[in-house]
Structure formats: C-alpha cells, structure tokens
C-alpha atoms as a PDB file:
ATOM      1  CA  UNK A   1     112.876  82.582 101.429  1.00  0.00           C
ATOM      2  CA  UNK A   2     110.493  83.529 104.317  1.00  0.00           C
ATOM      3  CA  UNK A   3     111.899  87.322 103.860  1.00  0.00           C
ATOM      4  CA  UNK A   4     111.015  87.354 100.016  1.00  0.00           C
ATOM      5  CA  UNK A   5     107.790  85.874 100.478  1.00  0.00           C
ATOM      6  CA  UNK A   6     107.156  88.869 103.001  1.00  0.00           C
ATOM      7  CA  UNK A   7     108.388  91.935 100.548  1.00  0.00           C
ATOM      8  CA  UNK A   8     106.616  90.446  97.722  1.00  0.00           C
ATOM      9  CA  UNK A   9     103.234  90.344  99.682  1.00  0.00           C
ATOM     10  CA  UNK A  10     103.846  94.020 101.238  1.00  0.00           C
ATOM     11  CA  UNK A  11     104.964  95.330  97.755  1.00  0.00           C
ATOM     12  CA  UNK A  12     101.256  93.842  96.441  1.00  0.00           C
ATOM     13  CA  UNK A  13      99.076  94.937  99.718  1.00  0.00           C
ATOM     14  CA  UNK A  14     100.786  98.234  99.008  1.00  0.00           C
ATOM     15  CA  UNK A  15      99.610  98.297  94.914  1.00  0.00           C
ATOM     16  CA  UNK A  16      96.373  96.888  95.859  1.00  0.00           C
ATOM     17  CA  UNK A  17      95.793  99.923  98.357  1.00  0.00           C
ATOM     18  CA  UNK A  18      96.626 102.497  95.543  1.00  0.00           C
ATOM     19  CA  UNK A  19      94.220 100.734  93.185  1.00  0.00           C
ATOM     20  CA  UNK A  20      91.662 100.914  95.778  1.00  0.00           C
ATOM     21  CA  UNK A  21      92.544 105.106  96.445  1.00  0.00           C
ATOM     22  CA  UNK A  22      92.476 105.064  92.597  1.00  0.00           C
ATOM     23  CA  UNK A  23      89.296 103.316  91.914  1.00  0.00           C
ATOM     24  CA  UNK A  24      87.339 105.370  94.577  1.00  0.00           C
ATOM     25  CA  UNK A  25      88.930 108.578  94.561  1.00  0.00           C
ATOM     26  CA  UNK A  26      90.318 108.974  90.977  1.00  0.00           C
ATOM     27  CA  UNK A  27      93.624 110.591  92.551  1.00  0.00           C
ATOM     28  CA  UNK A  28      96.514 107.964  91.365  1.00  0.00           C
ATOM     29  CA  UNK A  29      98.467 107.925  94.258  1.00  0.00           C
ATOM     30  CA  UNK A  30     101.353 105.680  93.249  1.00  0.00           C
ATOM     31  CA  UNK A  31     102.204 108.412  90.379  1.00  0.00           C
ATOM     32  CA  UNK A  32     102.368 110.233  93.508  1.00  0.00           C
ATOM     33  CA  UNK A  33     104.817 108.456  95.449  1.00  0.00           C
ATOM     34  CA  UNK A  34     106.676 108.178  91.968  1.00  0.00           C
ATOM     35  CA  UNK A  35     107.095 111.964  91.684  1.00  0.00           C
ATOM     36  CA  UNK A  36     105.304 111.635  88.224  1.00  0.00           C
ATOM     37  CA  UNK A  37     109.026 109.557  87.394  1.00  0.00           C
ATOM     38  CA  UNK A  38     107.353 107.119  84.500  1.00  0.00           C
ATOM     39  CA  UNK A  39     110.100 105.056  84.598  1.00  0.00           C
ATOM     40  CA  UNK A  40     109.696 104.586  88.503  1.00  0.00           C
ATOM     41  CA  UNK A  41     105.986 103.942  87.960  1.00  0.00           C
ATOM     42  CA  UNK A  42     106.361 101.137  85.345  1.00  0.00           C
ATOM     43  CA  UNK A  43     109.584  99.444  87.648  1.00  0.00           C
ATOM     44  CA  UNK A  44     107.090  99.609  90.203  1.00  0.00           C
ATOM     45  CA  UNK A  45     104.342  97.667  88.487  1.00  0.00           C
ATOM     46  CA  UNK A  46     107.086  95.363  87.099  1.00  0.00           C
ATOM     47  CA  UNK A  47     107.782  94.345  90.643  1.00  0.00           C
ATOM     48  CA  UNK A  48     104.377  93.591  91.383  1.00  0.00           C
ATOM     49  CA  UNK A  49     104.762  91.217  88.275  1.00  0.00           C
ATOM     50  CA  UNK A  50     107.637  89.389  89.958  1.00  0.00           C
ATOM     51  CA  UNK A  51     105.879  89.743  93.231  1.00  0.00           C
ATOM     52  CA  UNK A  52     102.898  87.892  91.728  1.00  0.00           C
ATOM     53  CA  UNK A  53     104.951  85.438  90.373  1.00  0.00           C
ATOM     54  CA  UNK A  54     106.814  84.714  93.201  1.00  0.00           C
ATOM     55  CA  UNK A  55     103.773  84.130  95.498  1.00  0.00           C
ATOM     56  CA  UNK A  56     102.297  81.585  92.440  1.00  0.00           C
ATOM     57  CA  UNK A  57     105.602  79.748  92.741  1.00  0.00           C
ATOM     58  CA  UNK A  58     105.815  79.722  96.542  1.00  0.00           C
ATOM     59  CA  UNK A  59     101.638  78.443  96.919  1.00  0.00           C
ATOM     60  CA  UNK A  60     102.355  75.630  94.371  1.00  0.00           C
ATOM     61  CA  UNK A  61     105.853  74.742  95.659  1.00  0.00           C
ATOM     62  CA  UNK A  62     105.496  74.876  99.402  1.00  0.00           C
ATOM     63  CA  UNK A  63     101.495  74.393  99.583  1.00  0.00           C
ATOM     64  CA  UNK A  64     100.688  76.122 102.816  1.00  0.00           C
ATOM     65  CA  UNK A  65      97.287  75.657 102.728  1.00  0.00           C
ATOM     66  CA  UNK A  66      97.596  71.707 102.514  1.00  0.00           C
ATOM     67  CA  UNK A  67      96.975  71.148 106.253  1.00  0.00           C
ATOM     68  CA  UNK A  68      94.232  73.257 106.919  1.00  0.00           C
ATOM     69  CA  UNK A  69      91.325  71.033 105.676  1.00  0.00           C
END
C-alpha cells in the first residue's frame, strides 16, 4: 500500500515537472523521454490518471490529514 502510494506520487511530481519545462520553455520533454513513441506518451498520461485516482482513494480512505488540526 505504502509502496503504491509512493510510485503514484513520484510518477505525478515527475508529469508535473514536464508540464512546468513545457509551460515555460515550450520544449515537451516527456515526448522526449518517450522517444516521440505516441503510444508510450499516452500510457504515460494514462498512469498519471490511475496515479490521480489512486491518491483520491487513499486521502478519502485513510485520511492522513485528520490529526493535524
């Protein structure tokens, strides 16, 4: 559980830093780590789907936030 939790969140930090190169620079850089593969690029921003979802789930399921009020 704990080791899911931690992919999903690196596979996001790692999107969210090529959106940021992207929306400064203009240069896409996950085509670039996808070799310009278009079905590598759109598994990749599937996963960040799933990775979204899973964090949603995990925050409403196991609340880790609850105790820090």
């Amino acid at each position: 559980m704990k080791l899911t939790t931690i992919i999903c969140c690196s596979v996001l930090i790692f999107l969210g830093l090529c959106a940021t190169v992207y929306a400064l620079f203009g240069f896409d850089l996950l085509w670039v780590v996808c070799f310009g593969n278009l079905t590598a690029y759109r598994s990749i921003m599937s996963l960040a789907g799933v990775g979204a979802l899973w964090l949603l789930f995990w925050l409403i399921a196991f609340r880790p936030t609850k105790y820090l009020s």
